[in-house]
C-alpha atoms as a PDB file:
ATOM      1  CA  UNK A   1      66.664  56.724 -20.707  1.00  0.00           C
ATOM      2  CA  UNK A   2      69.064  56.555 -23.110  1.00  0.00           C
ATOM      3  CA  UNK A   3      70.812  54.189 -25.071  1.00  0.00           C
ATOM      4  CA  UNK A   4      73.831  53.043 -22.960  1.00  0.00           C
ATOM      5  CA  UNK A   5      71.606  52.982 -19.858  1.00  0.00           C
ATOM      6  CA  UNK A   6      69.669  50.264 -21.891  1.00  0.00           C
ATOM      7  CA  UNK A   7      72.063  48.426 -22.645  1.00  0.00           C
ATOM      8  CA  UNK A   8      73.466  48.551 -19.022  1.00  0.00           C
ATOM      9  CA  UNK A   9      69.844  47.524 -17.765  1.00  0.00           C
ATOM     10  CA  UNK A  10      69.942  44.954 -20.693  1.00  0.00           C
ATOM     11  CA  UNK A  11      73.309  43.488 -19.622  1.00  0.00           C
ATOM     12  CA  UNK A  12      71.818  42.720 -15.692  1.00  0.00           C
ATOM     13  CA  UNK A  13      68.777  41.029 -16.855  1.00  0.00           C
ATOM     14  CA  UNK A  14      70.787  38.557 -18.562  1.00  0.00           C
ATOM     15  CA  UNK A  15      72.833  37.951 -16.022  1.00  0.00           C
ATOM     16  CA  UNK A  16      69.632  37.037 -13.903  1.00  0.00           C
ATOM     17  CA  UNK A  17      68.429  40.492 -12.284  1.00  0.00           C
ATOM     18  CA  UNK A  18      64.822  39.890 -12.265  1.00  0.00           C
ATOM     19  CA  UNK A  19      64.340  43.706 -11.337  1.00  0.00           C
ATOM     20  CA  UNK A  20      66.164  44.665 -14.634  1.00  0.00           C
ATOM     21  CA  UNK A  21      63.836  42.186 -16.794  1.00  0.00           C
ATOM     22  CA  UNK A  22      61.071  44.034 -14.646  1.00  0.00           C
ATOM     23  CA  UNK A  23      61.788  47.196 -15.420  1.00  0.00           C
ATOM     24  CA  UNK A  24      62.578  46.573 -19.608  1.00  0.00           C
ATOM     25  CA  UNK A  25      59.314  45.016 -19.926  1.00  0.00           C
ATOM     26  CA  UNK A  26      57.145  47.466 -17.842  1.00  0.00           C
ATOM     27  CA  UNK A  27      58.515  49.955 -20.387  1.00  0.00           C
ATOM     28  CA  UNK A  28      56.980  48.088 -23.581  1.00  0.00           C
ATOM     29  CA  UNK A  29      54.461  46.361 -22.190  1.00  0.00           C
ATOM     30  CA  UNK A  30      51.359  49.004 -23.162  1.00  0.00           C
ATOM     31  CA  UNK A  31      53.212  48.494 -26.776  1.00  0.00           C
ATOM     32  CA  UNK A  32      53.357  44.316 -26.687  1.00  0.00           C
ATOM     33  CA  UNK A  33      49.708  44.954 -25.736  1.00  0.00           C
ATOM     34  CA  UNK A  34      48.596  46.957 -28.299  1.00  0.00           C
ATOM     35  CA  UNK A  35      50.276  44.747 -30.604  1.00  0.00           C
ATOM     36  CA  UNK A  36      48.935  41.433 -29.958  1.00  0.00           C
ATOM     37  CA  UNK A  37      45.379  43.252 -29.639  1.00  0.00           C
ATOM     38  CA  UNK A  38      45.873  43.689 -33.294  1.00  0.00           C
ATOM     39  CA  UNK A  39      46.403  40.192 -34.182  1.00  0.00           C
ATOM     40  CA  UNK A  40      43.681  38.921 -31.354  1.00  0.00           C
ATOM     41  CA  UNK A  41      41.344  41.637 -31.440  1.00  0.00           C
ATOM     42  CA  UNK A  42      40.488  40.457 -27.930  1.00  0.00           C
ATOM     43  CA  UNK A  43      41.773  41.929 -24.672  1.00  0.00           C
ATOM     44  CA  UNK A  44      41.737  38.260 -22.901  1.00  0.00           C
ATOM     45  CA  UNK A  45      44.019  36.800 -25.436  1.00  0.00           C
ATOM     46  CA  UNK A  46      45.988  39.943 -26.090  1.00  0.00           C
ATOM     47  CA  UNK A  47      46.544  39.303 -22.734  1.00  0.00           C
ATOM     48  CA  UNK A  48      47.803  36.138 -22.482  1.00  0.00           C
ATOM     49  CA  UNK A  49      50.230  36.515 -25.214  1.00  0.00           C
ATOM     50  CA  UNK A  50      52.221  38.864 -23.697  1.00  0.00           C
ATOM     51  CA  UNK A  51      52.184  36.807 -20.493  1.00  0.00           C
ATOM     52  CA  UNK A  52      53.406  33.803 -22.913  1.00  0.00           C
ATOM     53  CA  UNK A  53      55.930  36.564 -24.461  1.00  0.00           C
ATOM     54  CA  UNK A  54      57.252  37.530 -21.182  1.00  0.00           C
ATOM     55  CA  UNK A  55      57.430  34.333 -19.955  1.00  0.00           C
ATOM     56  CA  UNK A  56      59.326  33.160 -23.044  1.00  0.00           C
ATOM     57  CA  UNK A  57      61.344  35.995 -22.806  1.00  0.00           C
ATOM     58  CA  UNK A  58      62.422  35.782 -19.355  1.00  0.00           C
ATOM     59  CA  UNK A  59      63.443  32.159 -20.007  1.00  0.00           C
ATOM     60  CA  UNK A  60      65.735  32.586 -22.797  1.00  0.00           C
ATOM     61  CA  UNK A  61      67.376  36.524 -21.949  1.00  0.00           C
ATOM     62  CA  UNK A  62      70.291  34.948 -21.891  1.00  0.00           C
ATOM     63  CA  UNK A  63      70.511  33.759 -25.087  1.00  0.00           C
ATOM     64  CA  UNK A  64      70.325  37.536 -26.543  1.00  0.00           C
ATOM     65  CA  UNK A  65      73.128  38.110 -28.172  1.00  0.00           C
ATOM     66  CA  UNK A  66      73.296  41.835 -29.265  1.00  0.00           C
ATOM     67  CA  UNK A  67      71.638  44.195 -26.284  1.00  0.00           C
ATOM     68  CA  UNK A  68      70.965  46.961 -28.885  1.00  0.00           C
ATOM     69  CA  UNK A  69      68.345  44.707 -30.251  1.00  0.00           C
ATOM     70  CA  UNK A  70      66.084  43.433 -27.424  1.00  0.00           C
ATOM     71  CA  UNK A  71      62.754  45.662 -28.504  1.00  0.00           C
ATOM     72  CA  UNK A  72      63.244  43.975 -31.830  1.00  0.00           C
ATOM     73  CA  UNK A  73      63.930  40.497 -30.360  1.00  0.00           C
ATOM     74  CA  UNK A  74      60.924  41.001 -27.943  1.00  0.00           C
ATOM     75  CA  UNK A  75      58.365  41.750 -30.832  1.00  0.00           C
ATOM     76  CA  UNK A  76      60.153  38.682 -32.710  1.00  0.00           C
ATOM     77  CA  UNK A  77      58.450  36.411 -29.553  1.00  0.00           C
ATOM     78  CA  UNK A  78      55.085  38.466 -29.517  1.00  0.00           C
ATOM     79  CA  UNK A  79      54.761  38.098 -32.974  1.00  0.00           C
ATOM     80  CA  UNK A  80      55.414  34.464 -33.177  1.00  0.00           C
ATOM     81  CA  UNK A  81      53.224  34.038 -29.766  1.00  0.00           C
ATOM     82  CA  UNK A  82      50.363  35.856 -31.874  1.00  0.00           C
ATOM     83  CA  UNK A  83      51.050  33.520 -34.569  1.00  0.00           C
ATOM     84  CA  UNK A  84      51.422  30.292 -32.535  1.00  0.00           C
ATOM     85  CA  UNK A  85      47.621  31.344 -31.103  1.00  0.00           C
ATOM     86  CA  UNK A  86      46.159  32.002 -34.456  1.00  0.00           C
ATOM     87  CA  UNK A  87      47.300  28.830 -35.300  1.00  0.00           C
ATOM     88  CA  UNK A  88      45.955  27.337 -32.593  1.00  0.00           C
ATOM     89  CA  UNK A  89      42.761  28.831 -32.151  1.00  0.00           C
ATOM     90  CA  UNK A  90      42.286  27.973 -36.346  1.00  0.00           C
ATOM     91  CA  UNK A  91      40.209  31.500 -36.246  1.00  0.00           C
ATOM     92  CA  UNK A  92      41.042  35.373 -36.823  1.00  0.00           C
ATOM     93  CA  UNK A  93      39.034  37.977 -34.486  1.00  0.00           C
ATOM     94  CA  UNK A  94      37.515  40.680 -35.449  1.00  0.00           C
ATOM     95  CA  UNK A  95      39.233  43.991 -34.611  1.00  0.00           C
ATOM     96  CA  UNK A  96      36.529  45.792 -32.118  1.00  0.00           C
ATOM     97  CA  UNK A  97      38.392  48.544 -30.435  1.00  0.00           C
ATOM     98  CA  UNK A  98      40.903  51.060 -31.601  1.00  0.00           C
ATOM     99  CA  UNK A  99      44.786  50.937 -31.158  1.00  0.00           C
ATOM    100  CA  UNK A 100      46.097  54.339 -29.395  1.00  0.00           C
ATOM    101  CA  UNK A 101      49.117  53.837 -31.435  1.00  0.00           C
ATOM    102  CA  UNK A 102      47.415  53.696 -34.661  1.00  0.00           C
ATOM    103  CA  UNK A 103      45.180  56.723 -33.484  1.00  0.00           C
ATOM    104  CA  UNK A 104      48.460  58.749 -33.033  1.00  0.00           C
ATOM    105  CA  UNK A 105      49.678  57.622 -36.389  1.00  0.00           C
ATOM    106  CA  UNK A 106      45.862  58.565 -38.338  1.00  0.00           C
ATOM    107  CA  UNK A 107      45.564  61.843 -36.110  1.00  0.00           C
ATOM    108  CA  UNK A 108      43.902  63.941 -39.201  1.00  0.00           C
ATOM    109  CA  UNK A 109      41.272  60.857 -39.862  1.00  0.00           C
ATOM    110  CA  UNK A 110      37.792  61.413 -37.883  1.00  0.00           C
ATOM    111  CA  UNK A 111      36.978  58.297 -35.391  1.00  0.00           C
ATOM    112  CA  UNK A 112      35.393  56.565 -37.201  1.00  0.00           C
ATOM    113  CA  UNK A 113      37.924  56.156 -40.125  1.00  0.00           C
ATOM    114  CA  UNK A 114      40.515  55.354 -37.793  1.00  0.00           C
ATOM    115  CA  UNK A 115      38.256  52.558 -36.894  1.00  0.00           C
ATOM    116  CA  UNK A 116      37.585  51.287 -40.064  1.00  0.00           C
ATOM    117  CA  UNK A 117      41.302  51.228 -40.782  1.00  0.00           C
ATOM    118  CA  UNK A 118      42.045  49.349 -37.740  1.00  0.00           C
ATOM    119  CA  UNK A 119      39.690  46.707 -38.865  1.00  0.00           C
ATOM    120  CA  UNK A 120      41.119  46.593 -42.293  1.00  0.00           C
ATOM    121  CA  UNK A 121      44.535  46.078 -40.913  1.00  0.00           C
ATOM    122  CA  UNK A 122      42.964  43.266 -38.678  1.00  0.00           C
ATOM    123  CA  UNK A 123      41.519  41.379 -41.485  1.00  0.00           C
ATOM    124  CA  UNK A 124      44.907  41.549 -43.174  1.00  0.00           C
ATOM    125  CA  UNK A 125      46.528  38.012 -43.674  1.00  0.00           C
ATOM    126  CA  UNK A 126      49.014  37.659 -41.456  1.00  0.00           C
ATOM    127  CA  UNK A 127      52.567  38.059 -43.502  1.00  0.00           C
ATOM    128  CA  UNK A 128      50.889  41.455 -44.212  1.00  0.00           C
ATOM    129  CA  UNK A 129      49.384  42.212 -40.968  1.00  0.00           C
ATOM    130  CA  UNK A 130      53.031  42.131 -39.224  1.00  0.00           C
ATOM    131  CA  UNK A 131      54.942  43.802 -42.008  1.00  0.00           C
ATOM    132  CA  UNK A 132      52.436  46.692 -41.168  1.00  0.00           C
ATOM    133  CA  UNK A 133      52.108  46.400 -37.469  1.00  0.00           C
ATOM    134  CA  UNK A 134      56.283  46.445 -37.580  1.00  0.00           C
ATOM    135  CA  UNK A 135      56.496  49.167 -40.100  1.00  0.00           C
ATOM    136  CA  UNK A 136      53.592  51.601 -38.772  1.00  0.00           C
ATOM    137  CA  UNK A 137      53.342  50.829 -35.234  1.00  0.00           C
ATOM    138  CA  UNK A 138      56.652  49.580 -34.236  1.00  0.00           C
ATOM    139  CA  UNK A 139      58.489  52.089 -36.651  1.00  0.00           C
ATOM    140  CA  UNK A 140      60.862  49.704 -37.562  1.00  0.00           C
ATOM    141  CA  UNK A 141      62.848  50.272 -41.139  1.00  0.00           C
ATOM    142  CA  UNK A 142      62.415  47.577 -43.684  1.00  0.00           C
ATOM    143  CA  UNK A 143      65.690  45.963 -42.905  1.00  0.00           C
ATOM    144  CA  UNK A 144      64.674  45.444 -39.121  1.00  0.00           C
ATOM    145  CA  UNK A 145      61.414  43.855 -40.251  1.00  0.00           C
ATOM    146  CA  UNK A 146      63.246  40.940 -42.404  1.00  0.00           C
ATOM    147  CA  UNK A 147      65.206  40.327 -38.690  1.00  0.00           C
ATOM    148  CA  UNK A 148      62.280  40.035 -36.669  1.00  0.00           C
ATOM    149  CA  UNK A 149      60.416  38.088 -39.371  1.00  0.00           C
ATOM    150  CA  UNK A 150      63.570  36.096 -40.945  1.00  0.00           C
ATOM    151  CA  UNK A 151      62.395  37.040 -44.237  1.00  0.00           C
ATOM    152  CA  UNK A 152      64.938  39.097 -47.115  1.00  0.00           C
ATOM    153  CA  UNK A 153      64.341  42.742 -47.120  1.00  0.00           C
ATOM    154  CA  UNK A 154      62.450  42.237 -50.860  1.00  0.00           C
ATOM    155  CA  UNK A 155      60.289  40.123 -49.122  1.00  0.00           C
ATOM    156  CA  UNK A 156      58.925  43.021 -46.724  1.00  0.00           C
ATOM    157  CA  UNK A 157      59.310  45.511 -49.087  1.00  0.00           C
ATOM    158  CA  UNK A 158      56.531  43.452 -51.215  1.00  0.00           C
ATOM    159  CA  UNK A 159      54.383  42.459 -48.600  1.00  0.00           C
ATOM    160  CA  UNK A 160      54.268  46.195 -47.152  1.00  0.00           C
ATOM    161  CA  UNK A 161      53.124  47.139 -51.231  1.00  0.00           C
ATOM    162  CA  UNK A 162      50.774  43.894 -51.136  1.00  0.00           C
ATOM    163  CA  UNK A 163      49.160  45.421 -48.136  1.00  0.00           C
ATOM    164  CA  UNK A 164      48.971  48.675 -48.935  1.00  0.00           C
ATOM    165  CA  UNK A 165      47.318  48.206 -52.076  1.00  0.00           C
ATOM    166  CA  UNK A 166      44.986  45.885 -50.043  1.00  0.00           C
ATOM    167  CA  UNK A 167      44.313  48.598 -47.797  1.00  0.00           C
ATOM    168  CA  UNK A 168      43.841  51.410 -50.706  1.00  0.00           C
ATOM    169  CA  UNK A 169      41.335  49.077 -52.094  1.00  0.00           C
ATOM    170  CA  UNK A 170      39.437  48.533 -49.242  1.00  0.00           C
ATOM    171  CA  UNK A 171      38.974  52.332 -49.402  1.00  0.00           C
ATOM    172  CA  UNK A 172      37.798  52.225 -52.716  1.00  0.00           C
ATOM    173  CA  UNK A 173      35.408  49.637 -51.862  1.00  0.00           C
ATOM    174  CA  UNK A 174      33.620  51.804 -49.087  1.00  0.00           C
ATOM    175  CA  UNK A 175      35.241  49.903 -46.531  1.00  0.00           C
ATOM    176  CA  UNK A 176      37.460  52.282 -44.505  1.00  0.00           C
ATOM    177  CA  UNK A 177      36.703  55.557 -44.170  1.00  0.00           C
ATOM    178  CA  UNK A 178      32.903  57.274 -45.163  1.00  0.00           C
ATOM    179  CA  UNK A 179      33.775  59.996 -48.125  1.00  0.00           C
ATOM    180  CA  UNK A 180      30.860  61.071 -49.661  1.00  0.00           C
END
């Protein structure tokens, strides 16, 4: 589908066509999955975010301003419904089963690896957790980011180097991937 069909599609569920909002989150909602697995690792509560994220979402569609932006606005609530739940719950979860997204993304890393990386990126904080879930998941540019986590562009750009370093040294440490 392209762009201006989107939009269109966009356009009714504001207006109140319940089959429109259907249809845009049936298209992300393996994604909004994925993504609050990473924050929950747990499929329950993965779960029930995006229900709170849809929910939230369907209540305030009309509020969304610019069309072009509702996969960034959507991620905006998941994240802050991950957040709201960490909060919440006052624990982090380890990460106990592998994204398909981040498979896709660490093709050329054996199973295992990819599993160890996924856990590292779990047991990020969370400022550094979404800047990579948004960056290398979500694909988003650095500019994007800031707008979904109303933080400047400098800001992102350090956490992203913050957590990559993080990550690097967890590799040195032994604790993502098994060189020999």
């Amino acid at each position: 589908m392209d762009m201006e069909q989107q939009i269109e599609k966009i356009q009714k569920a504001r207006k109140g066509d319940d089959q429109s909002f259907y249809e845009l989150i049936s298209e992300r909602k393996e994604l909004l999955y994925k993504t609050a697995y990473v924050y929950t690792g747990n499929e329950q509560d993965a779960m029930d975010i995006v229900g709170e994220t849809v929910y939230h979402a369907y209540r305030s569609i009309g509020k969304l301003k610019h069309p072009e932006y509702f996969s960034t606005w959507l991620v905006k609530i998941l994240i802050n419904q991950s957040l709201a739940f960490l909060r919440k719950a006052k624990r982090t979860f380890p990460l106990e089963q592998e994204n398909e997204q981040m498979q896709q993304r660490t093709s050329g890393l054996p199973l295992e690896d990819k599993l160890d990386l996924l856990e590292a990126v779990g047991k990020l904080s969370n400022p550094y957790k979404s800047v990579i879930i948004l960056r290398y998941i979500h694909d988003l540019p650095n500019d994007r980011i800031a707008e979904v986590l109303e933080t400047p562009v400098g800001t992102v750009k350090t956490h992203l180097h913050r957590a990559i370093k993080q990550l690097r040294m967890s590799m040195k440490r032994g604790e993502i991937g098994h060189e020999a």
